[in-house]
C-alpha atoms as a PDB file:
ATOM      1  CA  UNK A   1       7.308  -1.429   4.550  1.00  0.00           C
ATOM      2  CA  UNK A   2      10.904  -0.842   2.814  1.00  0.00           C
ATOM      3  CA  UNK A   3       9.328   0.040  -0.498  1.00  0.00           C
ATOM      4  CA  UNK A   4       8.029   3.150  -1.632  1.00  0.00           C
ATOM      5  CA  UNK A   5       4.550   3.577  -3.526  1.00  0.00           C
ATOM      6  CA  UNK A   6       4.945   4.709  -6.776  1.00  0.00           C
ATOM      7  CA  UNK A   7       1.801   5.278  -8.677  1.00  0.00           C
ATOM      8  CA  UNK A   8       1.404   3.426 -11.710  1.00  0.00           C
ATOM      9  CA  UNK A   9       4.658   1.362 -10.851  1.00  0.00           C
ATOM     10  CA  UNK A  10       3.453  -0.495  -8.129  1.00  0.00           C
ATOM     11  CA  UNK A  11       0.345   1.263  -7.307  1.00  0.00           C
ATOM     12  CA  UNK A  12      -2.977   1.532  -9.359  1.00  0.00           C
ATOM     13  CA  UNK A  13      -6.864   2.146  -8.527  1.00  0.00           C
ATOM     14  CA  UNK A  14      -8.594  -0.811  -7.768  1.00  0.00           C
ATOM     15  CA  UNK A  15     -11.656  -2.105  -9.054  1.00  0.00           C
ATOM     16  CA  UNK A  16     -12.333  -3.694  -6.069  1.00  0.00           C
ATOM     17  CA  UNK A  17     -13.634  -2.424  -3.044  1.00  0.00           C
ATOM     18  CA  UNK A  18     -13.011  -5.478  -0.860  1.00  0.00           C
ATOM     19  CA  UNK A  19      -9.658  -5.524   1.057  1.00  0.00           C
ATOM     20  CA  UNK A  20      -6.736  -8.246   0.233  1.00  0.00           C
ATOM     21  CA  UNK A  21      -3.868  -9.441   1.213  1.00  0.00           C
ATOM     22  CA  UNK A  22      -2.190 -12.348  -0.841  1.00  0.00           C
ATOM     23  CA  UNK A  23       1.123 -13.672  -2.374  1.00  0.00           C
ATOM     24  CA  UNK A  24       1.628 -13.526  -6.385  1.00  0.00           C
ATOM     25  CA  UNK A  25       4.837 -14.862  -7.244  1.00  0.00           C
ATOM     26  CA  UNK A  26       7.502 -12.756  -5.896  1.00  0.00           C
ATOM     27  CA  UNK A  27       5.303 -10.291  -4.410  1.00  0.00           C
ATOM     28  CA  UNK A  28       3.032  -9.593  -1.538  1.00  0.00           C
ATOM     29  CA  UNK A  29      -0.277  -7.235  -3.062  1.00  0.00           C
ATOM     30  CA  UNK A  30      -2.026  -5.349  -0.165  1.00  0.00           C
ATOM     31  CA  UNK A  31      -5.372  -3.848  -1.135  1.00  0.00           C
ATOM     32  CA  UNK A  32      -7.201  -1.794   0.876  1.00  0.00           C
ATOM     33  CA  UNK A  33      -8.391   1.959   1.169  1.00  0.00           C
ATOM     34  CA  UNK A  34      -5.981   4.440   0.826  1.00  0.00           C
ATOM     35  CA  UNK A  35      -5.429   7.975   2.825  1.00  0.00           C
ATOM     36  CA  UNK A  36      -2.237  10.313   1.933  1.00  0.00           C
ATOM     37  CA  UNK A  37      -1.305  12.159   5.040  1.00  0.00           C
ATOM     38  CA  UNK A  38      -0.026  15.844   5.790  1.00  0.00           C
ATOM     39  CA  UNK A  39       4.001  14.787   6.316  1.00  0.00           C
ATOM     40  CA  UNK A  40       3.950  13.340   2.616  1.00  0.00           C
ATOM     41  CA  UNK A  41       3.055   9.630   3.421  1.00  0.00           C
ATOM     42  CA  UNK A  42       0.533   6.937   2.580  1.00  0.00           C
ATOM     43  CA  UNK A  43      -1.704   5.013   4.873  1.00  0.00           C
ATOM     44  CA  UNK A  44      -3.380   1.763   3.265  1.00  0.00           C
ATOM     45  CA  UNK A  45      -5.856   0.254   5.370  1.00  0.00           C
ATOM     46  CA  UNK A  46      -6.388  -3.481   4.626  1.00  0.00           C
ATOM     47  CA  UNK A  47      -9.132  -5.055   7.029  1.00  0.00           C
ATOM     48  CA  UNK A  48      -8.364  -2.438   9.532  1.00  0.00           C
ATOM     49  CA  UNK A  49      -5.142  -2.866   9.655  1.00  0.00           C
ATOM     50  CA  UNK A  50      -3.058  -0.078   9.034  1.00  0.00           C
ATOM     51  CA  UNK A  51       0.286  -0.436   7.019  1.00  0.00           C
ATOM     52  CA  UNK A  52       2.381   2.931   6.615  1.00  0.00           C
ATOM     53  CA  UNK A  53       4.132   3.706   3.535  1.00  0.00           C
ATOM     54  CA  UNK A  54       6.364   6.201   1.754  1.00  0.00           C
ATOM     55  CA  UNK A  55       5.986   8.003  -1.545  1.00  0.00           C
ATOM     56  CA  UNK A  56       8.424   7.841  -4.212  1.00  0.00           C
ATOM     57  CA  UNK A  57       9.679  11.204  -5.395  1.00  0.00           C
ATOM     58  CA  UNK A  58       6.101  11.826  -7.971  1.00  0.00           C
ATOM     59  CA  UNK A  59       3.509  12.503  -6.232  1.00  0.00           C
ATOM     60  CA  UNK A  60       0.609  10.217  -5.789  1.00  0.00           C
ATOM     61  CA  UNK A  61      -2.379  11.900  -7.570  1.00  0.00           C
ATOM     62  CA  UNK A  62      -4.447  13.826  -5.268  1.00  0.00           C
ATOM     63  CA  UNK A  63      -7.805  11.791  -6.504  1.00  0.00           C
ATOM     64  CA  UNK A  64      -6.385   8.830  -4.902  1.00  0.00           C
ATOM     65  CA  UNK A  65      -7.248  10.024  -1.459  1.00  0.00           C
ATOM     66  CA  UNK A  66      -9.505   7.413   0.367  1.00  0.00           C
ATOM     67  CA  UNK A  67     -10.155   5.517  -2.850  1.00  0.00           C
ATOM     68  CA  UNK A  68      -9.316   1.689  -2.981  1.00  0.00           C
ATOM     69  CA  UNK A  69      -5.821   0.749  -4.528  1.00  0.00           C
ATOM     70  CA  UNK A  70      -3.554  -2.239  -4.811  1.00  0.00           C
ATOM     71  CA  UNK A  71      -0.355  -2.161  -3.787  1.00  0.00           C
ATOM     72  CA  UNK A  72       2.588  -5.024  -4.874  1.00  0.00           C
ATOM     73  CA  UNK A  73       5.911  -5.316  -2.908  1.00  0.00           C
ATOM     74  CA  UNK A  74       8.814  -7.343  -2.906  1.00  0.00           C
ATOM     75  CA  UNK A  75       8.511  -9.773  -0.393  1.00  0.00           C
ATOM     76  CA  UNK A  76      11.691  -9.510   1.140  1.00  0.00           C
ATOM     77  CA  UNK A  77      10.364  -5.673   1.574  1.00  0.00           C
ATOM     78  CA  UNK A  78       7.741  -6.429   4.382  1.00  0.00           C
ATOM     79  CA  UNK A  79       7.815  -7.112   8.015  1.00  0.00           C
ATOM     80  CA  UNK A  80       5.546  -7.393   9.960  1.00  0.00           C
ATOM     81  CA  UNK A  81       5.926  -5.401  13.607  1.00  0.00           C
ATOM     82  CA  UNK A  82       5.457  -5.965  16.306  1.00  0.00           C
ATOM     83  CA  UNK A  83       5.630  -9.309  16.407  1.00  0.00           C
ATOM     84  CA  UNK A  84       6.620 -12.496  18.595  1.00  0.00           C
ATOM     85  CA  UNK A  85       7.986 -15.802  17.804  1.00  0.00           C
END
């Protein structure tokens, strides 16, 4: 992921505890549960699956901690790995 989560910028709770992945306009959203880890980065897991992200420079609030969130990127800011064609 080339994007950083920023809460409240592209990052909220979600209301939803069901995990999602889906297109909406020019964005991908990724929902799923979310764990910070120790080096300062963000692990969302969407239907097992886990995709690895970095914070922007605020903090993500510490509440957010295995709750479920939803996540929008740029598309041109994901890629998948690995992968074959």
């Amino acid at each position: 992921m080339d994007e950083d989560i920023a809460w409240a910028v592209n990052a909220w709770p979600s209301a939803s505890g069901a995990p999602e992945l889906r297109e909406d306009g020019d964005r991908i959203v990724f929902r799923g549960r979310l764990s910070l880890t120790e080096d300062g980065g963000a692990v969302l897991e969407v239907g097992g699956a886990p995709i690895l992200f970095d914070l922007a420079d605020r903090p993500l609030p510490e509440a957010v901690d295995g709750s479920w969130v939803e996540v929008r990127v740029a598309q041109d800011h994901v890629a998948v790995w690995p992968h074959q064609v």
